[in-house]
C-alpha atoms as a PDB file:
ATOM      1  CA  UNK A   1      17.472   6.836 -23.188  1.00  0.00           C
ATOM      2  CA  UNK A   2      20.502   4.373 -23.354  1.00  0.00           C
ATOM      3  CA  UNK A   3      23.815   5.927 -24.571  1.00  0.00           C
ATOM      4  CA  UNK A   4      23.881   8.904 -21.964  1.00  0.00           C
ATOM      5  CA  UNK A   5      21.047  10.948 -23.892  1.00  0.00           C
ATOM      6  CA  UNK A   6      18.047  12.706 -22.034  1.00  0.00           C
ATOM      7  CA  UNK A   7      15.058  13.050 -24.598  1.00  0.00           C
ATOM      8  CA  UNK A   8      12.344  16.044 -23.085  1.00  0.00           C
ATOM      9  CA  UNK A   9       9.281  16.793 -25.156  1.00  0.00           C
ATOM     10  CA  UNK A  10       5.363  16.745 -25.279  1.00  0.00           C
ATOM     11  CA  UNK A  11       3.450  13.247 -25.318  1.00  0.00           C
ATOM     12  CA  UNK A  12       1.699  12.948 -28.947  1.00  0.00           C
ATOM     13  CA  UNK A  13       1.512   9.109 -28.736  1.00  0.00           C
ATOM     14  CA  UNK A  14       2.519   5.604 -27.626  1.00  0.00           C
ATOM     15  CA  UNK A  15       1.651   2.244 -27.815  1.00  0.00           C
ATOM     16  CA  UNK A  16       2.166  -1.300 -26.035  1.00  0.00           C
ATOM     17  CA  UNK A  17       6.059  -1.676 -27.284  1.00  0.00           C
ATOM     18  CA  UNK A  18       6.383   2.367 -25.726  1.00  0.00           C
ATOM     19  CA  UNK A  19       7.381   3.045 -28.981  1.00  0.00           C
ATOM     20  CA  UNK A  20       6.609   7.602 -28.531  1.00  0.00           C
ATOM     21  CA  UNK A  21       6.346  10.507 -30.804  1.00  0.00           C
ATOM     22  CA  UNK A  22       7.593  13.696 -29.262  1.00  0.00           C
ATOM     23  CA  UNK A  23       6.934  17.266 -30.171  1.00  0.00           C
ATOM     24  CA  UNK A  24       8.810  20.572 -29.052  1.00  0.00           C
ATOM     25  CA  UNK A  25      11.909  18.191 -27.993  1.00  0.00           C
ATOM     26  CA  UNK A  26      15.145  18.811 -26.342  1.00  0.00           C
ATOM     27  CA  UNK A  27      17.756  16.358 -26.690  1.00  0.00           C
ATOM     28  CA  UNK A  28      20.639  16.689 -24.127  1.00  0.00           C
ATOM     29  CA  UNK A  29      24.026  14.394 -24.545  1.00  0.00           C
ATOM     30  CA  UNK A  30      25.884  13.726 -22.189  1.00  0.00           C
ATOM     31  CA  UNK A  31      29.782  12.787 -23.221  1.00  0.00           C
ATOM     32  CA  UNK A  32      32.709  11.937 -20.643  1.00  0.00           C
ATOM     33  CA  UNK A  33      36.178  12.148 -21.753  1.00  0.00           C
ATOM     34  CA  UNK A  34      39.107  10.932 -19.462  1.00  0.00           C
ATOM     35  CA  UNK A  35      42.448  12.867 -19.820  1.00  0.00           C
ATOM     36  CA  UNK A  36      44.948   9.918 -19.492  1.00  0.00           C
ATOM     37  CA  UNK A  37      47.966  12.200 -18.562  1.00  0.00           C
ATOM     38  CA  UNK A  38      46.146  14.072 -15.554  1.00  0.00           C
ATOM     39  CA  UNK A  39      42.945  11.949 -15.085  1.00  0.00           C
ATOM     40  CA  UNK A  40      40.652  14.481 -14.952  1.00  0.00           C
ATOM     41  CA  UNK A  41      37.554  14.247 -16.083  1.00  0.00           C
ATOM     42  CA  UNK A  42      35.768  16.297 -18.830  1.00  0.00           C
ATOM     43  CA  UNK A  43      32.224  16.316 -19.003  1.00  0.00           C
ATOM     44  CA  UNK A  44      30.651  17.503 -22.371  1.00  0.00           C
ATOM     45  CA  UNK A  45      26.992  18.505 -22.408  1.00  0.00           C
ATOM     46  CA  UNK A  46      25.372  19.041 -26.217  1.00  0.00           C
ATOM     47  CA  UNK A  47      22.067  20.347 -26.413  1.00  0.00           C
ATOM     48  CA  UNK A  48      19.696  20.571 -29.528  1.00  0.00           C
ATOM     49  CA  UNK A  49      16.062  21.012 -30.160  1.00  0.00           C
ATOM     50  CA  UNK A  50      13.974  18.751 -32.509  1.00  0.00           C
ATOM     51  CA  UNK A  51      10.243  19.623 -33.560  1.00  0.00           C
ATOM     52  CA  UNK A  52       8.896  16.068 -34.079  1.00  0.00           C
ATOM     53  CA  UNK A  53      10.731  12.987 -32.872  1.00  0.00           C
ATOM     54  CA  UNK A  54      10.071   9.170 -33.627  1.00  0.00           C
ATOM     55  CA  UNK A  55      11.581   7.200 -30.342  1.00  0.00           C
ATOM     56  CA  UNK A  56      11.878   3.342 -30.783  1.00  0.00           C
ATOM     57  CA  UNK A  57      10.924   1.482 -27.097  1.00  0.00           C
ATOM     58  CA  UNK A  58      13.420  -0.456 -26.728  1.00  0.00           C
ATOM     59  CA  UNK A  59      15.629   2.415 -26.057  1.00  0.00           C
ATOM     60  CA  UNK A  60      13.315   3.777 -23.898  1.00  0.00           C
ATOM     61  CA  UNK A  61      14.347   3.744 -20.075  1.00  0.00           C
ATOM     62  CA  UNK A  62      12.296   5.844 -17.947  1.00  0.00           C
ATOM     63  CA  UNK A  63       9.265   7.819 -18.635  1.00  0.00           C
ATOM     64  CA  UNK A  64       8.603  10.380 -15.683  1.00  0.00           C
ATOM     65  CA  UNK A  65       5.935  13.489 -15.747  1.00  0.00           C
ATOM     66  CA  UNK A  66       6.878  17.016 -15.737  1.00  0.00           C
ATOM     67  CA  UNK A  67       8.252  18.615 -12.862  1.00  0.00           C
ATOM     68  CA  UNK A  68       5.408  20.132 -10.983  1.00  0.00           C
ATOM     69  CA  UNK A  69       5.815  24.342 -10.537  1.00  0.00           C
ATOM     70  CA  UNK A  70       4.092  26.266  -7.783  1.00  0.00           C
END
């Protein structure tokens, strides 16, 4: 997803535009702040979980399978 966000969920359905719907998701944002006086960098990681999500396509960047477990 555009704007630093990582979407991770179950496939329900898609069409041509890859507009999805997402069950059982995980949203994880990503937010770097820059400490002008030292600059250091502070990276903030915000986690939720969503039961049924709606994604638009457009914002859509990659679409990869699950990782595979032995």
């Amino acid at each position: 997803m555009r704007g630093d966000r990582e979407l991770r969920g179950k496939l329900h359905a898609y069409d041509q535009h890859l507009n999805m719907v997402l069950g059982e998701v995980e949203e994880v944002v990503t937010v770097v702040e820059y400490d002008e006086d030292t600059f250091e960098e502070h990276v903030k990681m915000t986690k939720r979980n969503i039961d049924m999500l709606y994604v638009r396509g457009d914002g859509v960047i990659l679409v990869s399978p699950p990782l595979r477990t032995s």
